[in-house]
PDB file of N, CA and C in Angstrom:
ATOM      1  N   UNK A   1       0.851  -1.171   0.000  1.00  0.00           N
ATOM      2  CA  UNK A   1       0.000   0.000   0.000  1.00  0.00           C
ATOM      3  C   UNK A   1       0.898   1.236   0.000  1.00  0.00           C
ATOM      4  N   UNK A   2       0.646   2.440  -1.189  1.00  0.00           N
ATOM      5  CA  UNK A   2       1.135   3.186  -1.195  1.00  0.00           C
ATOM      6  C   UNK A   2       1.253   4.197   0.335  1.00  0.00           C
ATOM      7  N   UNK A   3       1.683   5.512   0.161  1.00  0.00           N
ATOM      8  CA  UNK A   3       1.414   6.254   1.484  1.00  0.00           C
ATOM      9  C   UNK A   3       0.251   7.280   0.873  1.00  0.00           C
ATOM     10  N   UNK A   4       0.052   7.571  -0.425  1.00  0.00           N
ATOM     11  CA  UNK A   4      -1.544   8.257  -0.401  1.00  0.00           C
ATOM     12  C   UNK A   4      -2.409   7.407  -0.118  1.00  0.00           C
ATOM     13  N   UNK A   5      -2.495   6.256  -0.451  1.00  0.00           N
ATOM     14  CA  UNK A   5      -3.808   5.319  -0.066  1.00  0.00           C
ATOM     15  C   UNK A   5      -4.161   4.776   1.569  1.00  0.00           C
ATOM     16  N   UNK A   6      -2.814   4.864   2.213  1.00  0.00           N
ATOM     17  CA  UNK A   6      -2.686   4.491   3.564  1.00  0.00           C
ATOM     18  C   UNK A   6      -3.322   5.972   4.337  1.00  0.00           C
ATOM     19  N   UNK A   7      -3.071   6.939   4.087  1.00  0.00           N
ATOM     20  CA  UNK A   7      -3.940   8.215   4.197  1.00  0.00           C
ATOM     21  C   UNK A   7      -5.388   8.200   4.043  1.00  0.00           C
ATOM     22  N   UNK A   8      -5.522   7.549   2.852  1.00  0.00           N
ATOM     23  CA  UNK A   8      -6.632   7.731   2.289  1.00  0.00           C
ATOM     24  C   UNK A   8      -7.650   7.030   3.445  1.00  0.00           C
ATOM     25  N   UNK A   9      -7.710   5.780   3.282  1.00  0.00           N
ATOM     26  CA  UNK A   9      -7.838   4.873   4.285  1.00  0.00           C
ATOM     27  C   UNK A   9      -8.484   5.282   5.665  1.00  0.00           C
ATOM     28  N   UNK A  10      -6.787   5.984   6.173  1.00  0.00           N
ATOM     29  CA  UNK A  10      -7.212   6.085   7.426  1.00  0.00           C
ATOM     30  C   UNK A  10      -7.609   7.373   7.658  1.00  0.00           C
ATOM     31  N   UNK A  11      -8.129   8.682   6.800  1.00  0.00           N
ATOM     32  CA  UNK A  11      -8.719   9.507   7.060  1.00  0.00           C
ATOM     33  C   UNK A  11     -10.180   8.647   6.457  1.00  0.00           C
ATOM     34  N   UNK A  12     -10.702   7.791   5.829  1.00  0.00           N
ATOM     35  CA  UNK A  12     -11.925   7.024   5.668  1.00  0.00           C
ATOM     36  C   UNK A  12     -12.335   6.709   7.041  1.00  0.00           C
ATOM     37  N   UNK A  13     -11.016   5.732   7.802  1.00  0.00           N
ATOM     38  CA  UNK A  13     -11.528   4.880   8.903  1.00  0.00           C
ATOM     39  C   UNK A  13     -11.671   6.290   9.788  1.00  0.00           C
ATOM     40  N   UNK A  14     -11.364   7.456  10.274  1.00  0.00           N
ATOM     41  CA  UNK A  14     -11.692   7.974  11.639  1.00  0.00           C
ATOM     42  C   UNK A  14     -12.916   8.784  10.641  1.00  0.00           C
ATOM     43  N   UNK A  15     -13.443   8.931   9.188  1.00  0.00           N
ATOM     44  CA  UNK A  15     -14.920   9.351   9.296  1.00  0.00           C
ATOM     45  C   UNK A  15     -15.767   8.696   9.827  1.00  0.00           C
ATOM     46  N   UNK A  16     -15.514   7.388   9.444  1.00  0.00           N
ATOM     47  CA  UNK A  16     -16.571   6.335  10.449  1.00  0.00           C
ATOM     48  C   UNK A  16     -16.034   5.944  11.447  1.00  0.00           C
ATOM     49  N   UNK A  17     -15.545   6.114  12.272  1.00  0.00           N
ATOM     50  CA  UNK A  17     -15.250   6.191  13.662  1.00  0.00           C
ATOM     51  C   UNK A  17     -16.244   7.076  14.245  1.00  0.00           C
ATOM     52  N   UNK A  18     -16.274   8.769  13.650  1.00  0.00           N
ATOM     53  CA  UNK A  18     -17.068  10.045  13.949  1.00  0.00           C
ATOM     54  C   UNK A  18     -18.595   9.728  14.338  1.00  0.00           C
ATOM     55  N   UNK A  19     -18.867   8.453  13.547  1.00  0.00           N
ATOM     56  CA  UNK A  19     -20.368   8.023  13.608  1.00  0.00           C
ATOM     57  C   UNK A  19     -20.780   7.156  14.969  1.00  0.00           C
ATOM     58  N   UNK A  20     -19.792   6.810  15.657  1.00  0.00           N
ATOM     59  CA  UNK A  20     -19.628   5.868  16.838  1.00  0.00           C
ATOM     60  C   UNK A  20     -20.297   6.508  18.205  1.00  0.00           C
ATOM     61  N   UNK A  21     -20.998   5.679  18.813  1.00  0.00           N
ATOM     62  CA  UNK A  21     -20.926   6.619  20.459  1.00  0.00           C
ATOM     63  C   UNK A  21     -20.118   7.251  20.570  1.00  0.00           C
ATOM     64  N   UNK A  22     -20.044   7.864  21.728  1.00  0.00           N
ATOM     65  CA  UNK A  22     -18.918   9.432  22.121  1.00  0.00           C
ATOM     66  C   UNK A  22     -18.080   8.017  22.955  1.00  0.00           C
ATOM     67  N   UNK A  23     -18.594   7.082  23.842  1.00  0.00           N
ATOM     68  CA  UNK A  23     -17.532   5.980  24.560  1.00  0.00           C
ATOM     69  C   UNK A  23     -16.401   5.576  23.537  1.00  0.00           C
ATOM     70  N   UNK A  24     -16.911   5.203  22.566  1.00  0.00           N
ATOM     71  CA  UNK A  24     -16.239   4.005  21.654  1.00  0.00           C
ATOM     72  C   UNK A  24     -15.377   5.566  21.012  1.00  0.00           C
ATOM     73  N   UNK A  25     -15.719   6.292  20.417  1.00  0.00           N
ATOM     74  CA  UNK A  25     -15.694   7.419  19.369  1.00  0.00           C
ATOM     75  C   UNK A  25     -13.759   7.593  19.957  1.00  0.00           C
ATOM     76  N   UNK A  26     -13.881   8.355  21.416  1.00  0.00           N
ATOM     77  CA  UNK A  26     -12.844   8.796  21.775  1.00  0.00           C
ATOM     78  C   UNK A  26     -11.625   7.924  21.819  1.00  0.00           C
ATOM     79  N   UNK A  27     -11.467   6.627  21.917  1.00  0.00           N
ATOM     80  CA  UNK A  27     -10.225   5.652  22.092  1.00  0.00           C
ATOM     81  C   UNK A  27     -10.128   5.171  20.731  1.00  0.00           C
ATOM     82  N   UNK A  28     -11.099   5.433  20.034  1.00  0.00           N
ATOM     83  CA  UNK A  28     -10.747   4.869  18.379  1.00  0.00           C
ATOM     84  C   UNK A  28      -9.745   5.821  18.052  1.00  0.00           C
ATOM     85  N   UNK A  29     -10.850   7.266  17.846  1.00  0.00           N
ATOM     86  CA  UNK A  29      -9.836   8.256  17.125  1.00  0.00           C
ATOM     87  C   UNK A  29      -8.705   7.947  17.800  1.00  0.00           C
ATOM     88  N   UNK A  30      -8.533   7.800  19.302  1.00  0.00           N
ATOM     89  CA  UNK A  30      -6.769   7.810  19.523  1.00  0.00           C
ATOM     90  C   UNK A  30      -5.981   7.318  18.970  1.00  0.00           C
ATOM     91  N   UNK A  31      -6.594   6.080  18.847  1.00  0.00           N
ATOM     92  CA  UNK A  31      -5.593   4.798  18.295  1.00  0.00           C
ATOM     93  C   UNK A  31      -5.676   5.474  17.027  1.00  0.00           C
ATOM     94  N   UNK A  32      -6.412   5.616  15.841  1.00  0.00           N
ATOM     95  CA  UNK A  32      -6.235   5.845  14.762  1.00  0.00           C
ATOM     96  C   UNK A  32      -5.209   7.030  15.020  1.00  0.00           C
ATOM     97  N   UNK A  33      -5.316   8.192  15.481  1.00  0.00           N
ATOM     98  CA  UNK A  33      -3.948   9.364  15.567  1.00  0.00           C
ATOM     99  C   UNK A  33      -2.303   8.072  15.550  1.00  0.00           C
ATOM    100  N   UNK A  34      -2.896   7.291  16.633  1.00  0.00           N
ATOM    101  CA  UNK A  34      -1.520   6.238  17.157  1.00  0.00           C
ATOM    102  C   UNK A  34      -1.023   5.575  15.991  1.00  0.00           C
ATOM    103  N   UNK A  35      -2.243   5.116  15.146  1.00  0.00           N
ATOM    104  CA  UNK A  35      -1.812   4.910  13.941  1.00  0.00           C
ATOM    105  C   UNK A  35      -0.979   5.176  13.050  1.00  0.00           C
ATOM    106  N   UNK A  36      -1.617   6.563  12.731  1.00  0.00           N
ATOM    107  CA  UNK A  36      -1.346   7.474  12.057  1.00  0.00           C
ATOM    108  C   UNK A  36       0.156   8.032  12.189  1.00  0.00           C
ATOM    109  N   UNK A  37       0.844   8.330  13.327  1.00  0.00           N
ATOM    110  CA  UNK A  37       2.364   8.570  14.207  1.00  0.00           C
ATOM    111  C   UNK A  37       2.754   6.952  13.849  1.00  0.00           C
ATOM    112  N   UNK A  38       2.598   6.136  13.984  1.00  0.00           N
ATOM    113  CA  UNK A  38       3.265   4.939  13.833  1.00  0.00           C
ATOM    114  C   UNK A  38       3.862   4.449  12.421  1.00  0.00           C
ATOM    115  N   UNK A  39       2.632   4.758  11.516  1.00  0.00           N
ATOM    116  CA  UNK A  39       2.873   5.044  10.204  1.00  0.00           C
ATOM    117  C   UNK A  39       4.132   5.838   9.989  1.00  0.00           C
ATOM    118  N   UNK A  40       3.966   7.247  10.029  1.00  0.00           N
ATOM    119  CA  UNK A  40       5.250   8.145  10.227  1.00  0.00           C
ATOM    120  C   UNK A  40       6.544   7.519  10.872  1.00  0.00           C
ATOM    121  N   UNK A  41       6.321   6.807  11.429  1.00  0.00           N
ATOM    122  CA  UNK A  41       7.918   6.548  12.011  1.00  0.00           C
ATOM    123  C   UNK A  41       8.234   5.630  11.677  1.00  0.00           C
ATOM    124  N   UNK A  42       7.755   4.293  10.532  1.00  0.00           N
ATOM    125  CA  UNK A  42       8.012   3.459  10.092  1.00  0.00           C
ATOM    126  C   UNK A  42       8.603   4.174   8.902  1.00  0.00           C
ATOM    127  N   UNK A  43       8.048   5.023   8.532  1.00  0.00           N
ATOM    128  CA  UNK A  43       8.283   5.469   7.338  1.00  0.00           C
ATOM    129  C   UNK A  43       9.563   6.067   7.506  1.00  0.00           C
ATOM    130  N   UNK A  44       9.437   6.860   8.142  1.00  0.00           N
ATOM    131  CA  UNK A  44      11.001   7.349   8.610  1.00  0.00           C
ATOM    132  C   UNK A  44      12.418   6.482   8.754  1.00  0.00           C
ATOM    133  N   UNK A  45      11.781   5.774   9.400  1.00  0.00           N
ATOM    134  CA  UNK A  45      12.520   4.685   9.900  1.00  0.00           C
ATOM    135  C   UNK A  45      13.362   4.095   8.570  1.00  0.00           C
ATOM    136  N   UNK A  46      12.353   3.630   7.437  1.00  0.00           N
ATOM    137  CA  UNK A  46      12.797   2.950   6.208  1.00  0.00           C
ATOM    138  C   UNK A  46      13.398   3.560   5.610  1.00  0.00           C
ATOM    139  N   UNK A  47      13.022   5.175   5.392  1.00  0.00           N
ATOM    140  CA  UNK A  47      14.244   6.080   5.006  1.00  0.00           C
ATOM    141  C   UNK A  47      15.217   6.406   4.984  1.00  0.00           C
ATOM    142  N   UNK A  48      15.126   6.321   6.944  1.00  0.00           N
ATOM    143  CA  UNK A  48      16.985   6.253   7.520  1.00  0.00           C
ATOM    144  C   UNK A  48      17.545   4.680   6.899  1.00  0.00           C
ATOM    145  N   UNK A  49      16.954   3.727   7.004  1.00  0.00           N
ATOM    146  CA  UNK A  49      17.932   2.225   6.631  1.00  0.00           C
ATOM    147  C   UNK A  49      17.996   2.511   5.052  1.00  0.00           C
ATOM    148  N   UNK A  50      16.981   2.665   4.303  1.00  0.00           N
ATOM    149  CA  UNK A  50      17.683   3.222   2.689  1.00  0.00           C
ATOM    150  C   UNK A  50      18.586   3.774   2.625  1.00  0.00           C
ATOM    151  N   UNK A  51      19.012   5.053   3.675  1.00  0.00           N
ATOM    152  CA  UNK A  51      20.342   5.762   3.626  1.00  0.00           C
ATOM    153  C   UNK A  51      21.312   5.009   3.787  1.00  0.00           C
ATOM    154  N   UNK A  52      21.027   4.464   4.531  1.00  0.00           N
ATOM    155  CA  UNK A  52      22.667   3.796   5.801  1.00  0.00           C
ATOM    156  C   UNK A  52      22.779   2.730   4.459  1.00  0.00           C
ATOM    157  N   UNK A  53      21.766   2.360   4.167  1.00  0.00           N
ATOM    158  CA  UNK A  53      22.013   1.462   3.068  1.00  0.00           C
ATOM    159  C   UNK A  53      22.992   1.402   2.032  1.00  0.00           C
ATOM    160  N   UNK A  54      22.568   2.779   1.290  1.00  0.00           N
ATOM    161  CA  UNK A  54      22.899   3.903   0.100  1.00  0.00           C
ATOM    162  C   UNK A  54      24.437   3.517   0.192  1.00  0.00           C
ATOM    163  N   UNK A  55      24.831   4.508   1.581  1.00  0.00           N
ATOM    164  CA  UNK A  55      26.136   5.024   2.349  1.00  0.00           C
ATOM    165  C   UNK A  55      26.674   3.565   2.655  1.00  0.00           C
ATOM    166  N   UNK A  56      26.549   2.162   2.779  1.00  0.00           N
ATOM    167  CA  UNK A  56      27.229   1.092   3.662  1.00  0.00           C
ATOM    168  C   UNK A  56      27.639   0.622   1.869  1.00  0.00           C
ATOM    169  N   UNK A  57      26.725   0.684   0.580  1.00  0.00           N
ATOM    170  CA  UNK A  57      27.137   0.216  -0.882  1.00  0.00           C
ATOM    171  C   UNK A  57      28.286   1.156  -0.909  1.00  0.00           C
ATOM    172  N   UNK A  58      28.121   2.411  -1.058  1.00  0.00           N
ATOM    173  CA  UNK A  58      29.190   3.448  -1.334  1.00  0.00           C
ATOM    174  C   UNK A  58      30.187   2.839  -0.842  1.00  0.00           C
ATOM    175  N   UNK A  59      30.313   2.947   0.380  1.00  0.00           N
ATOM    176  CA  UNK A  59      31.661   2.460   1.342  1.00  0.00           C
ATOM    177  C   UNK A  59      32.287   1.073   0.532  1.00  0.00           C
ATOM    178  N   UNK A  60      31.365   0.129   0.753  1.00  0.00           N
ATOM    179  CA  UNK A  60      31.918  -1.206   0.150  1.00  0.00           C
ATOM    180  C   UNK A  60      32.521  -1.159  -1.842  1.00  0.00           C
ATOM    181  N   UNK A  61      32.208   0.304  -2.173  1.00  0.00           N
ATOM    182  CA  UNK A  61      32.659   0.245  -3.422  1.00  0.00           C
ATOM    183  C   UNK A  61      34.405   1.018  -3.037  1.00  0.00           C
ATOM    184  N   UNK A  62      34.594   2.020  -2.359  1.00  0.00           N
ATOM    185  CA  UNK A  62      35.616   2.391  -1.684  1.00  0.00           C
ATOM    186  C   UNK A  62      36.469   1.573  -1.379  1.00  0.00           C
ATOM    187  N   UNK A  63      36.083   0.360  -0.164  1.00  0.00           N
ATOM    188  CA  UNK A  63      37.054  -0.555  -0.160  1.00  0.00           C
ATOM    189  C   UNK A  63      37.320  -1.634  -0.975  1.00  0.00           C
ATOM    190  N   UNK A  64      36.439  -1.782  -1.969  1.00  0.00           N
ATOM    191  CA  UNK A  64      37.369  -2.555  -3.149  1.00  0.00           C
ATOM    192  C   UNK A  64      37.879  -2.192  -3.990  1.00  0.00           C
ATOM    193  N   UNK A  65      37.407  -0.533  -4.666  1.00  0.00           N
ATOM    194  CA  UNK A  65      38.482   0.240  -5.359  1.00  0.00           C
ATOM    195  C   UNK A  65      39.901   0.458  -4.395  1.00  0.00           C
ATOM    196  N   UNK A  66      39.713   0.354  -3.264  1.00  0.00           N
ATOM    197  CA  UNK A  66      41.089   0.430  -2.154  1.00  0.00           C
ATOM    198  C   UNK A  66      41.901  -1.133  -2.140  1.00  0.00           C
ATOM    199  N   UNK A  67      41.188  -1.512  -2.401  1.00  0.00           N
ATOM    200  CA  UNK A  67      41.494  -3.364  -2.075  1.00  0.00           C
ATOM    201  C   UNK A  67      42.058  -3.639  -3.719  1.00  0.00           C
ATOM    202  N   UNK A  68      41.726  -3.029  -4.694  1.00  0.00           N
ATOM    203  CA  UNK A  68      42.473  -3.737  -5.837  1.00  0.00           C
ATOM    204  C   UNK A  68      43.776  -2.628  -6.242  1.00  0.00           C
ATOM    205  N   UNK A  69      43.624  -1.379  -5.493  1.00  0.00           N
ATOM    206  CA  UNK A  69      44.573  -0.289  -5.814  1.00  0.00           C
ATOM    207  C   UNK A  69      46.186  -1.191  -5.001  1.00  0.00           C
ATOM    208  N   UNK A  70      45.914  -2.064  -3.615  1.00  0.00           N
ATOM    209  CA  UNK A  70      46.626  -1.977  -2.852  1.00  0.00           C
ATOM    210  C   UNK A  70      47.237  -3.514  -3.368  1.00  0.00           C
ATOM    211  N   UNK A  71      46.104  -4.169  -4.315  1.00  0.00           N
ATOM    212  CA  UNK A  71      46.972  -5.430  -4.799  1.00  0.00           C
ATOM    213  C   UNK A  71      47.830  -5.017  -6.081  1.00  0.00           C
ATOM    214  N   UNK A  72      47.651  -4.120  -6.982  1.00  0.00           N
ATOM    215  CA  UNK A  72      48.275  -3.221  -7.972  1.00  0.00           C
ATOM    216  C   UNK A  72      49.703  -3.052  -7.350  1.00  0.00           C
ATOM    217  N   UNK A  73      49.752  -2.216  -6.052  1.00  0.00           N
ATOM    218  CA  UNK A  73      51.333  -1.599  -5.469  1.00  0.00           C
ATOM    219  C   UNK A  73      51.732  -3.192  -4.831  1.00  0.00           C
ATOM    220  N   UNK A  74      51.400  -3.906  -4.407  1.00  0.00           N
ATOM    221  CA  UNK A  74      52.038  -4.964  -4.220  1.00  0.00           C
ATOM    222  C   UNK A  74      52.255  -5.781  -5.230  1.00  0.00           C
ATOM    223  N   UNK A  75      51.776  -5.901  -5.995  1.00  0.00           N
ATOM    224  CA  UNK A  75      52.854  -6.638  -7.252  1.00  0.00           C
ATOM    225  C   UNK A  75      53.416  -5.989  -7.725  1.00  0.00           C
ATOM    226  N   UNK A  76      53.352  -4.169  -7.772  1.00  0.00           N
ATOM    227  CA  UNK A  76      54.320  -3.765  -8.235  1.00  0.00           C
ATOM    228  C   UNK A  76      55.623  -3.688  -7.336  1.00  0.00           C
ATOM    229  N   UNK A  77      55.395  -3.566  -5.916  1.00  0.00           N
ATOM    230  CA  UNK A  77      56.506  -3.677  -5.294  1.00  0.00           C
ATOM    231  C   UNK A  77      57.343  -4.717  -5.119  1.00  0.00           C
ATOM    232  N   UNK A  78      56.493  -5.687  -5.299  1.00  0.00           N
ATOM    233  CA  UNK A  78      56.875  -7.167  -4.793  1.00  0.00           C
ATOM    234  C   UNK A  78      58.380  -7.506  -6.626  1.00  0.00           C
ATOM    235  N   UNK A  79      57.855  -6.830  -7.657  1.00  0.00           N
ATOM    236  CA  UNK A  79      58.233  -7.444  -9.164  1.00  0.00           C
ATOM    237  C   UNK A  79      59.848  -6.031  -8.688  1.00  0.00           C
ATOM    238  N   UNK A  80      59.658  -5.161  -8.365  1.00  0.00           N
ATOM    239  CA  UNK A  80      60.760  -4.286  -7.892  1.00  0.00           C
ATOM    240  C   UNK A  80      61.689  -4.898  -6.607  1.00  0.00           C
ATOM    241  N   UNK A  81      61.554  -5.309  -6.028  1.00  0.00           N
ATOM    242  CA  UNK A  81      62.149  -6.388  -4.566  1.00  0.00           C
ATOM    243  C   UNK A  81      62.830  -7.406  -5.019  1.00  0.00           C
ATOM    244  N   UNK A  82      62.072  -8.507  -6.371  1.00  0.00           N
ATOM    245  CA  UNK A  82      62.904  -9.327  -7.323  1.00  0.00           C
ATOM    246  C   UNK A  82      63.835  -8.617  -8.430  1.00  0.00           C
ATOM    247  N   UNK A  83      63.434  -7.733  -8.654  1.00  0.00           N
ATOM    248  CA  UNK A  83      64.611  -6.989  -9.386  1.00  0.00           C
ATOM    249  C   UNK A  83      65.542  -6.071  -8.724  1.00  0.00           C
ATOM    250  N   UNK A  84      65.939  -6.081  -7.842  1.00  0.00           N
ATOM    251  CA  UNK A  84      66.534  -5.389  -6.727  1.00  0.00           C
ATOM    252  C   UNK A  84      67.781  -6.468  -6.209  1.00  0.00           C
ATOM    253  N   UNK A  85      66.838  -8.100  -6.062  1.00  0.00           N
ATOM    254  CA  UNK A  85      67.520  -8.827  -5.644  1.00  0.00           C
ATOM    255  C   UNK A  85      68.120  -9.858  -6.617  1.00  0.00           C
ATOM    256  N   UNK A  86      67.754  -9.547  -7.992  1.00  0.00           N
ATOM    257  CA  UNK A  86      68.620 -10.185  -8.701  1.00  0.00           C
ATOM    258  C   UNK A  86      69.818  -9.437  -9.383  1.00  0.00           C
ATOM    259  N   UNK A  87      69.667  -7.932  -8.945  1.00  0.00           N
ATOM    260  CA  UNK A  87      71.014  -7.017  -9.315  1.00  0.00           C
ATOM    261  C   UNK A  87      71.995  -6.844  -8.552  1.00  0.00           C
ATOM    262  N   UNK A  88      71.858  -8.124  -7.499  1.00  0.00           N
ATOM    263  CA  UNK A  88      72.989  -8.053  -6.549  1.00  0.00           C
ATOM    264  C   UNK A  88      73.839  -8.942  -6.541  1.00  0.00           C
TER     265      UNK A  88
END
């Protein structure tokens, strides 16, 4: 369910809530508000882990552009160390 339709929805469910005794009426709407905030912070929530997400791929592309840069200078150092030690 999208987030307009989850709106949609639950501004539907507290119109008919409105129609309820005033007993029942008042702990619905709450919960539906409770809802409603719960919604929001899930949502939020999924936003922040998409980021960290985003940011944890980035990183892991970093350390393997770092990880093949650092096998590059070691064979190059390593092919300079054999030629070093066969000019002696």
């Amino acid at each position: 369910m999208d987030e307009e339709t989850f709106h949609e929805k639950l501004l539907d469910l507290i119109e008919e809530v409105k129609r309820f005794p005033e007993a029942k009426r008042e702990s619905l709407e709450m919960l539906a508000g409770e809802i409603g905030k719960k919604y929001e912070d899930l949502r939020k929530s999924l936003m922040l882990l998409q980021d960290t997400l985003d940011s944890l791929r980035l990183n892991v592309k970093y350390l393997l552009f770092d990880l093949e840069a650092t096998k590059k200078e070691n064979v190059a150092l390593r092919k300079k160390l054999e030629e070093h030690g066969n000019n002696k």
